[in-house]
Protein backbone atom coordinates (compact mmCIF):
# COMPACT_ATOMS: atom_id res chain seq x y z
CA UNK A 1 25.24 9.20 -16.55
CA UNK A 2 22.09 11.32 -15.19
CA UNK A 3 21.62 12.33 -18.77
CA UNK A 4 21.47 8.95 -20.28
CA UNK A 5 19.19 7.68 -16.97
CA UNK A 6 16.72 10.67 -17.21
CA UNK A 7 16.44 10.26 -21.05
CA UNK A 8 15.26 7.12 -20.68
CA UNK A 9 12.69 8.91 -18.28
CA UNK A 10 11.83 11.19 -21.10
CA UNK A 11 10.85 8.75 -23.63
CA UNK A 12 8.99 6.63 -21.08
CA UNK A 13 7.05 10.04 -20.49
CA UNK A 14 6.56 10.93 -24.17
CA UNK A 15 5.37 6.85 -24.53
CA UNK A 16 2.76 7.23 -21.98
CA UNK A 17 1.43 10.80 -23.75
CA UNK A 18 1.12 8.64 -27.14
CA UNK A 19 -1.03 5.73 -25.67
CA UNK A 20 -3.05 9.00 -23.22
CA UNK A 21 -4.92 10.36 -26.25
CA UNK A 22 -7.18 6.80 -26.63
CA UNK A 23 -8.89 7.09 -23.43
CA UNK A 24 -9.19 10.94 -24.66
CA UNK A 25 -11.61 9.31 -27.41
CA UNK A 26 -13.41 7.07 -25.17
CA UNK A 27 -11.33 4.06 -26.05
CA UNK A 28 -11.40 1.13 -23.92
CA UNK A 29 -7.74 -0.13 -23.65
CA UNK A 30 -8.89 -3.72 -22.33
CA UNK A 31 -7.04 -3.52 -18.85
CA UNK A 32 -8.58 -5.36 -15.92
CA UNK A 33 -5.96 -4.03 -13.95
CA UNK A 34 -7.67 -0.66 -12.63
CA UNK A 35 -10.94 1.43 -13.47
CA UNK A 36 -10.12 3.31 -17.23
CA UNK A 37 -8.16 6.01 -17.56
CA UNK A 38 -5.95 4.74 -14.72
CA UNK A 39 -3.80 2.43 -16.35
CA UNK A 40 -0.52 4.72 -17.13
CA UNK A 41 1.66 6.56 -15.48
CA UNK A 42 1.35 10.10 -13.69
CA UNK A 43 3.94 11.79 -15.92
CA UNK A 44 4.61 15.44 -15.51
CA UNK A 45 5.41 16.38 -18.95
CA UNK A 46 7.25 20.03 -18.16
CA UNK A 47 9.82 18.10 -15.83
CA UNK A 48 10.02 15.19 -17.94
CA UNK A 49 10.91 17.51 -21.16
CA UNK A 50 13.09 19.95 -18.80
CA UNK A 51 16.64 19.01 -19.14
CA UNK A 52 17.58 21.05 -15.41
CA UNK A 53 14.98 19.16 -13.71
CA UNK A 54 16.96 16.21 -14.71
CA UNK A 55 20.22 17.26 -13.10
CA UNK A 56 18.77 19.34 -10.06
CA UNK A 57 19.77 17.58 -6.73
CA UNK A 58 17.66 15.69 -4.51
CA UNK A 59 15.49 17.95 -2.20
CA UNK A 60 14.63 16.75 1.69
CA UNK A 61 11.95 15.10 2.96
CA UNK A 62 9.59 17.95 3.73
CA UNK A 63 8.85 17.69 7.18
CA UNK A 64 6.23 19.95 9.09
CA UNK A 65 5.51 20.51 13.03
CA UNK A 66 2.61 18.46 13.79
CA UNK A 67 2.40 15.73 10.82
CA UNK A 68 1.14 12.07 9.76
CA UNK A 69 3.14 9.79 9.22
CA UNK A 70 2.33 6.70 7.53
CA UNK A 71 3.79 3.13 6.71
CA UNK A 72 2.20 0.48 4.90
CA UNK A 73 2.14 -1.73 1.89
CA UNK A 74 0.00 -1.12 -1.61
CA UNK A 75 -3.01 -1.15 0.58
CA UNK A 76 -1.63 2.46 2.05
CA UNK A 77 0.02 3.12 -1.05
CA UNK A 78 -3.10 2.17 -3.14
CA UNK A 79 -0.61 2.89 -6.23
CA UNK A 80 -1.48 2.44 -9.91
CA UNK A 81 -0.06 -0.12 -11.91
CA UNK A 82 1.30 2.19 -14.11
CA UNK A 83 3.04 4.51 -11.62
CA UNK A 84 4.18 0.83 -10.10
CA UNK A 85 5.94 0.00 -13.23
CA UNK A 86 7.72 3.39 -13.71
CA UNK A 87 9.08 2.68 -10.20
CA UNK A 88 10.66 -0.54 -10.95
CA UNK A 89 11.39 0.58 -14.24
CA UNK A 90 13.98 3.66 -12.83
CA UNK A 91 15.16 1.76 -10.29
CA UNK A 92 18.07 0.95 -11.69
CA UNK A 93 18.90 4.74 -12.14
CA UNK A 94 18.35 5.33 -8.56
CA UNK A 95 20.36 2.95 -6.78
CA UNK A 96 23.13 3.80 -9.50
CA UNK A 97 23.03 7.57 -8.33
CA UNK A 98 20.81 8.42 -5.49
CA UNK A 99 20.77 12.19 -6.19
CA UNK A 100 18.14 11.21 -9.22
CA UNK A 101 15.54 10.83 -6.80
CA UNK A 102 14.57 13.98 -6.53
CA UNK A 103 14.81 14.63 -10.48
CA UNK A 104 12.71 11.39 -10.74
CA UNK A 105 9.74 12.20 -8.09
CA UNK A 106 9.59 15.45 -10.55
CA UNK A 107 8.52 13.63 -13.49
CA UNK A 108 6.69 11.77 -11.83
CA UNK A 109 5.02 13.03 -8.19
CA UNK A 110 3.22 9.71 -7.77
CA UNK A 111 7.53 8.12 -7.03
CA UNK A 112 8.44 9.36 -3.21
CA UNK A 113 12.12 10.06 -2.57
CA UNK A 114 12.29 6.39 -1.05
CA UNK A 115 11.16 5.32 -5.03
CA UNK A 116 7.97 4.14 -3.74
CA UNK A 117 4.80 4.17 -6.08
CA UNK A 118 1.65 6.27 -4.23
CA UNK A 119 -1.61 6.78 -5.65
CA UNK A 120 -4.77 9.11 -5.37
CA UNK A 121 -6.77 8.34 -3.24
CA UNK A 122 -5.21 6.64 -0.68
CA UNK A 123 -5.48 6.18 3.30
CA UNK A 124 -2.74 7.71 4.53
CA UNK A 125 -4.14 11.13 1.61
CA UNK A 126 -7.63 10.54 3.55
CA UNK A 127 -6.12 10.64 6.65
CA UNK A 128 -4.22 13.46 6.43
CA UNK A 129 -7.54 15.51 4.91
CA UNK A 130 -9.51 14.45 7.93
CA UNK A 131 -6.83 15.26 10.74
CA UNK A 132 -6.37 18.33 8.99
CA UNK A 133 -2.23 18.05 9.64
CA UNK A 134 0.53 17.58 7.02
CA UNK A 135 1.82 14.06 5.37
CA UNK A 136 5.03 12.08 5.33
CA UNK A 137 3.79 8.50 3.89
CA UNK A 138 6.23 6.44 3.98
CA UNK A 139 3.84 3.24 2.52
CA UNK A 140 5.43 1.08 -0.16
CA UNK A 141 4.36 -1.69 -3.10
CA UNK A 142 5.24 -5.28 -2.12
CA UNK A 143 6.43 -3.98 1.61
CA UNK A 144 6.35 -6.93 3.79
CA UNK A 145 7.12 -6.57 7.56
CA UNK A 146 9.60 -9.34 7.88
CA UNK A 147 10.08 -11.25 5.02
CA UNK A 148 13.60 -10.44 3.13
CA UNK A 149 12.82 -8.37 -0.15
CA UNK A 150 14.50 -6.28 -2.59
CA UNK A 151 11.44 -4.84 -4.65
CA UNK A 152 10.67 -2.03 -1.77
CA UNK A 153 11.62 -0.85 1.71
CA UNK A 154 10.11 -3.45 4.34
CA UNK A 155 8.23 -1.67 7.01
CA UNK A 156 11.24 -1.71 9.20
CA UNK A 157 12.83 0.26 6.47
CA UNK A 158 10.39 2.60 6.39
CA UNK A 159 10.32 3.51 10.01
CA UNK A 160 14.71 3.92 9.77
CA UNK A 161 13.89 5.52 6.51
CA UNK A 162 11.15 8.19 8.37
CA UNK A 163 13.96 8.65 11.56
CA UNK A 164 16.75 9.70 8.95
CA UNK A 165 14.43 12.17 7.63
CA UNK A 166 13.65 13.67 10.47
CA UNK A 167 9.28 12.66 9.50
CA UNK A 168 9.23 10.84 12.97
CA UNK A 169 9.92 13.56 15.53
CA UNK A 170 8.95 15.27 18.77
CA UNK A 171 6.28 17.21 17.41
CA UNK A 172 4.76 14.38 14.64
CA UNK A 173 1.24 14.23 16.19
CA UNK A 174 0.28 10.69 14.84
CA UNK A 175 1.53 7.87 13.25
CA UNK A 176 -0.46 4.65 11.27
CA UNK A 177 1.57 1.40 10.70
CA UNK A 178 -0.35 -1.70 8.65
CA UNK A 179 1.70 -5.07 7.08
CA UNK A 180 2.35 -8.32 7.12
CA UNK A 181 -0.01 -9.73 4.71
CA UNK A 182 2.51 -9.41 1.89
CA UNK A 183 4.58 -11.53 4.05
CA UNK A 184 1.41 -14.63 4.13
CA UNK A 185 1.85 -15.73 0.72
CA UNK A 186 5.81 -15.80 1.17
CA UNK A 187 5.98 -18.07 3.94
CA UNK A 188 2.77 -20.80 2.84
CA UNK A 189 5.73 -23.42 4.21
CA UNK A 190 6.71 -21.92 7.43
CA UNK A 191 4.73 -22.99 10.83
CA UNK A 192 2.07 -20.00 11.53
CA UNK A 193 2.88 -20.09 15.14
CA UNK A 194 -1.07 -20.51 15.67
CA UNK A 195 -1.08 -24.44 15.15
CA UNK A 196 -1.38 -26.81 18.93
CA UNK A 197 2.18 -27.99 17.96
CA UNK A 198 4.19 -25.00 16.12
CA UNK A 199 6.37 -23.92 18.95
CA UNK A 200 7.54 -27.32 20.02
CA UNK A 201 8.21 -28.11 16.15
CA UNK A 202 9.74 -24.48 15.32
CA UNK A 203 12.25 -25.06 18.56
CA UNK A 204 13.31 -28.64 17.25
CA UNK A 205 13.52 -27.80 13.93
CA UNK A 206 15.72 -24.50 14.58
CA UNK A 207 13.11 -22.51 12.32
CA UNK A 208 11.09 -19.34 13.39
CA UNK A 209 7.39 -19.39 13.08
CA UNK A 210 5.50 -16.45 10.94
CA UNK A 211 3.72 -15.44 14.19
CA UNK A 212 7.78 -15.07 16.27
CA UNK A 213 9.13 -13.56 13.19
CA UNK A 214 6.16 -10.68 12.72
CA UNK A 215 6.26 -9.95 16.43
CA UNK A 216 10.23 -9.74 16.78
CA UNK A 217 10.23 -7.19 13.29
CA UNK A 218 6.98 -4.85 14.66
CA UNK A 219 8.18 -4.38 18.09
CA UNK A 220 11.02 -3.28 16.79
CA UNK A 221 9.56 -0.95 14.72
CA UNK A 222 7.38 0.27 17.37
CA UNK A 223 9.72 0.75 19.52
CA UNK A 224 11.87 3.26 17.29
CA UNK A 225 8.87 4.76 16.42
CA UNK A 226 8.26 5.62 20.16
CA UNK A 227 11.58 6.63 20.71
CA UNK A 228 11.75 8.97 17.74
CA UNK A 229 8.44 10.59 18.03
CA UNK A 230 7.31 10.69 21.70
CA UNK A 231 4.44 12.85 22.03
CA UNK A 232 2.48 10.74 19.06
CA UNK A 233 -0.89 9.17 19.04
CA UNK A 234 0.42 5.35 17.36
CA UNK A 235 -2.02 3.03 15.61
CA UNK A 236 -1.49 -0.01 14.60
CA UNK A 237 -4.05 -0.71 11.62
CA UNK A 238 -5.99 -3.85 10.64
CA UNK A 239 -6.16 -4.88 7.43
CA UNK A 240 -9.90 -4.23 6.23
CA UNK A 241 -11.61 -7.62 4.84
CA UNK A 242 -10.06 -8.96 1.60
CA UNK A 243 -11.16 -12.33 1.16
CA UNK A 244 -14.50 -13.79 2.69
CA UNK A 245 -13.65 -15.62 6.38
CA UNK A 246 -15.18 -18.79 5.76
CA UNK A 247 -14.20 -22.16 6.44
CA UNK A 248 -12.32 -22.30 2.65
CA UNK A 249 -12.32 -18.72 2.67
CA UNK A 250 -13.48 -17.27 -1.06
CA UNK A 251 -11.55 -14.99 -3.38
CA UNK A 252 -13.51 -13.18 -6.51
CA UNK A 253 -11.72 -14.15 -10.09
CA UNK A 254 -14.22 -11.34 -12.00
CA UNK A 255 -16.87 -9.50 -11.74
CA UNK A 256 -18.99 -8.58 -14.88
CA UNK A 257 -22.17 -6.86 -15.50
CA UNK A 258 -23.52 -3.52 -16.95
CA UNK A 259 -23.01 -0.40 -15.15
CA UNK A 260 -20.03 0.02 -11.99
CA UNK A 261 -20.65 -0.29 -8.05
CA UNK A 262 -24.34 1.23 -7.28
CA UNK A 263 -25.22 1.75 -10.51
CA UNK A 264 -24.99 -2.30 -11.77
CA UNK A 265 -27.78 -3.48 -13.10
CA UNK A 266 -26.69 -6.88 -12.94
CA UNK A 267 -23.89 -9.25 -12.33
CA UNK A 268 -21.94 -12.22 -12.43
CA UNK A 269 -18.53 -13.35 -10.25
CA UNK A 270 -16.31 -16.64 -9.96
CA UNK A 271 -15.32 -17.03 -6.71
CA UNK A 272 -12.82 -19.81 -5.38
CA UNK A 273 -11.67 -21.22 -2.20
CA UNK A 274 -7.89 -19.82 -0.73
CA UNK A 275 -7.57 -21.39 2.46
CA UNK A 276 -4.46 -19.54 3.52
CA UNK A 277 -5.05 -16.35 2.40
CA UNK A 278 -7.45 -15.67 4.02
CA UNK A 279 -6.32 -17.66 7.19
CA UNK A 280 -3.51 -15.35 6.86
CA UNK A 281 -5.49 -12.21 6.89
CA UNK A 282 -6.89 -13.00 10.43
CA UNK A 283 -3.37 -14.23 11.93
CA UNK A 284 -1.90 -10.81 10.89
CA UNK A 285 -5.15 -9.07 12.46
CA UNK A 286 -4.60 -10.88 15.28
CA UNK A 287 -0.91 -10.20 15.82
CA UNK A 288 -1.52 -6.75 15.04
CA UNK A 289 -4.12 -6.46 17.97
CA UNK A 290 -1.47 -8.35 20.22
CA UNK A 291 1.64 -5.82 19.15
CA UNK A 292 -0.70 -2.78 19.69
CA UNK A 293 -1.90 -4.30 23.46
CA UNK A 294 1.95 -5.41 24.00
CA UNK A 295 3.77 -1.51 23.84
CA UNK A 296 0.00 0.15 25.00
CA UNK A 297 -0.88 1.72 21.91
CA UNK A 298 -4.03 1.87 19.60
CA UNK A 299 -5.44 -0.93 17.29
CA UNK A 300 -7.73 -0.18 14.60
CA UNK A 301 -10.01 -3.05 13.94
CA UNK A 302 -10.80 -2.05 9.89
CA UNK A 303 -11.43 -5.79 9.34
CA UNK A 304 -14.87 -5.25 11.55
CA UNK A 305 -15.71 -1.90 10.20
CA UNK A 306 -15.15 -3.16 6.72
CA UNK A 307 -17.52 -6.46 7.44
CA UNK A 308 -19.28 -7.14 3.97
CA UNK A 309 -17.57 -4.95 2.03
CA UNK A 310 -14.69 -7.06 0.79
CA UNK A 311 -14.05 -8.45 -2.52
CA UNK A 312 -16.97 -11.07 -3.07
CA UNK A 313 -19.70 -8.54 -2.30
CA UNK A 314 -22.22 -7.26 -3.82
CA UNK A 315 -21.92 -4.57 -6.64
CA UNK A 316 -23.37 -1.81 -4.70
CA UNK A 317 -21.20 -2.94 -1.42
CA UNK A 318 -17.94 -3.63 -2.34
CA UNK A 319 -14.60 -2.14 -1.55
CA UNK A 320 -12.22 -5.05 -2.98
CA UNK A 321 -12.05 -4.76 -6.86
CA UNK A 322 -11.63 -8.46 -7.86
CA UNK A 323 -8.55 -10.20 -9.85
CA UNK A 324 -9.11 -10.75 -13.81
CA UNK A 325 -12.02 -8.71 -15.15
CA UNK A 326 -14.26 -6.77 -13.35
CA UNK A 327 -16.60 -4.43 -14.82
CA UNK A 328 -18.79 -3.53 -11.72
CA UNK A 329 -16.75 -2.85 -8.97
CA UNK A 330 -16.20 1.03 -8.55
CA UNK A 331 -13.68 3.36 -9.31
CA UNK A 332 -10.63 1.95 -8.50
CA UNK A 333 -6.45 2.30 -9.11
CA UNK A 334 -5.73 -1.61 -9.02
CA UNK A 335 -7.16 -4.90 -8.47
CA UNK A 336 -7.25 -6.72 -5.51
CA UNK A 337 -7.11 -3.09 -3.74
CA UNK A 338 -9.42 -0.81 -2.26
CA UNK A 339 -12.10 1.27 -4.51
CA UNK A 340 -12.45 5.35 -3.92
CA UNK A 341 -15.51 4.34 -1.91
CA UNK A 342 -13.86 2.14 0.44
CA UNK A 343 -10.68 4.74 0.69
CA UNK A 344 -13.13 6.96 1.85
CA UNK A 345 -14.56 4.97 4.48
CA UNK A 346 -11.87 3.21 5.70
CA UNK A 347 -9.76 6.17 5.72
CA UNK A 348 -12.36 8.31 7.71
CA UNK A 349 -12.78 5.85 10.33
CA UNK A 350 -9.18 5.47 11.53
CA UNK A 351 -8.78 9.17 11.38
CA UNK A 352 -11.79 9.47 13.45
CA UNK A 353 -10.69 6.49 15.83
CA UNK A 354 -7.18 7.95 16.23
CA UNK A 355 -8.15 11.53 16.84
């Protein structure tokens, strides 16, 4: 059975090295998902190729005295789509035998133990460098903080995940948590909580609102997090800006031009109105800021810091690569996500605010 699983890890490996060689050349494989040369997967050939990687057993969570550890969604994981798709795409193998996880984080060191997709750069990778203490990111694609979901570990998850380990202990030093916006577009039909009438309506109708639900599933979190790992600095982390707050709130289609971020000459976007999004980015900020004042720890407003810098700014501003085609945002590993610029900024500041 691991054979036949990790075979099929082989040829996805020796795939990816037949489509590598075109970007080699210079050849522009058409994907508006990520900056080129990004697309694929982060295969390492040796262990892919290396029949005892294949059966070796799953190693531990390393764990050092004095680490980071992380939680988060694709905005912490700031994964490729590539490295994304190998992840669902061994799933299966995984959750059929759970000693492949090991095996499969060999062939491909972008897929944590926990089968989570993780990029370069990233926050939690930015973090780490500033602090200048060891990692244990526990961030996941599609995460959500309390909306059921089988495609990745909730946050929740992630914090029982990082207490079974052993990541979350007396001496872990500091800790960043950030969701709840996957959870937004989920729940477009449940009462915010934030309306005159929700709680009266919620209370009749038997139904939890987005704001109860997001509250009851980070205290909890916070609270094991506290328990486990005492003597940590905890931040609670604000989603940067997105989407434009404006009464309709904008979202950028594309952006297209000649020449990427500073170096556009010019440029053209589509931008359209998404109400809730964007409504829903500034509930979560705000229930983040109440979670952090409820159990006394830090809030890290990124959504200020980041002011015009989101996904419908300018060229030589932005942070946000857009949705369809965009040709002058700056290096990035996946639309809708943050560029290496804004990784660099965003990640500096909370290190420097959580110190």
């Amino acid at each position: 059975m691991k054979h036949r699983h990790l075979g099929a890890l082989a040829a996805l490996a020796l795939s990816a090295t037949i489509i590598a060689p075109a970007h080699a050349q210079g050849i522009s494989m058409n994907n508006p998902m990520a900056s080129q040369g990004r697309e694929l997967p982060t295969i390492n050939m040796e262990a892919a190729l290396d029949q005892a990687t294949w059966t070796d057993p799953s190693v531990a969570q390393k764990v050092e005295p004095g680490n980071l550890v992380t939680f988060g969604d694709s905005i912490m994981a700031n994964m490729t789509a590539g490295d994304a798709t190998f992840s669902v795409a061994t799933k299966g193998a995984r959750q059929a035998n759970p000693d492949l996880a090991g095996p499969i984080s060999k062939v491909n060191p972008n897929i944590n133990l926990h089968g989570c997709a993780q990029g370069t750069p990233s926050l939690p990778k930015k973090m780490a460098a500033e602090l200048g203490v060891p990692l244990n990111d526990y961030s996941c694609p599609g995460a959500t903080m309390y909306t059921p979901t089988a495609a990745a570990l909730t946050i929740p998850e992630q914090v029982d995940a990082a207490v079974a380990d052993g990541a979350l202990n007396p001496q872990t030093r500091y800790v960043t948590l950030q969701g709840g916006y996957n959870d937004v577009y989920n729940n477009y039909f449940t009462l915010t909580g934030e309306g005159a009438n929700d709680e009266q309506i919620a209370a009749q109708t038997n139904r939890p609102t987005q704001k109860a639900m997001f509250a009851a599933a980070i205290d909890q979190a916070v609270a094991k997090i506290k328990a486990a790992a005492p003597n940590a600095k905890i931040a609670l982390v604000g989603y940067h800006e997105i989407t434009e707050d404006t009464p309709a709130g904008w979202q950028c289609l594309f952006h297209i031009g000649e020449g990427y971020g500073k170096d556009n000459t010019w440029g053209a976007s589509a931008a359209f109105p998404i109400f809730f999004d964007t409504q829903g980015e500034m509930n979560v900020q705000k229930w983040m800021a109440e979670a952090a004042q409820r159990h006394g720890v830090m809030f890290a407003d990124e959504r200020a810091f980041s002011a015009g810098h989101g996904e419908c700014a300018p060229a030589a501003d932005r942070w946000v690569a857009g949705i369809l085609v965009d040709t002058t945002t700056g290096e990035h590993n996946l639309a809708l996500h943050l560029t290496d610029e804004g990784v660099e900024a965003i990640g500096n500041d909370i290190a420097q605010k959580i110190r």
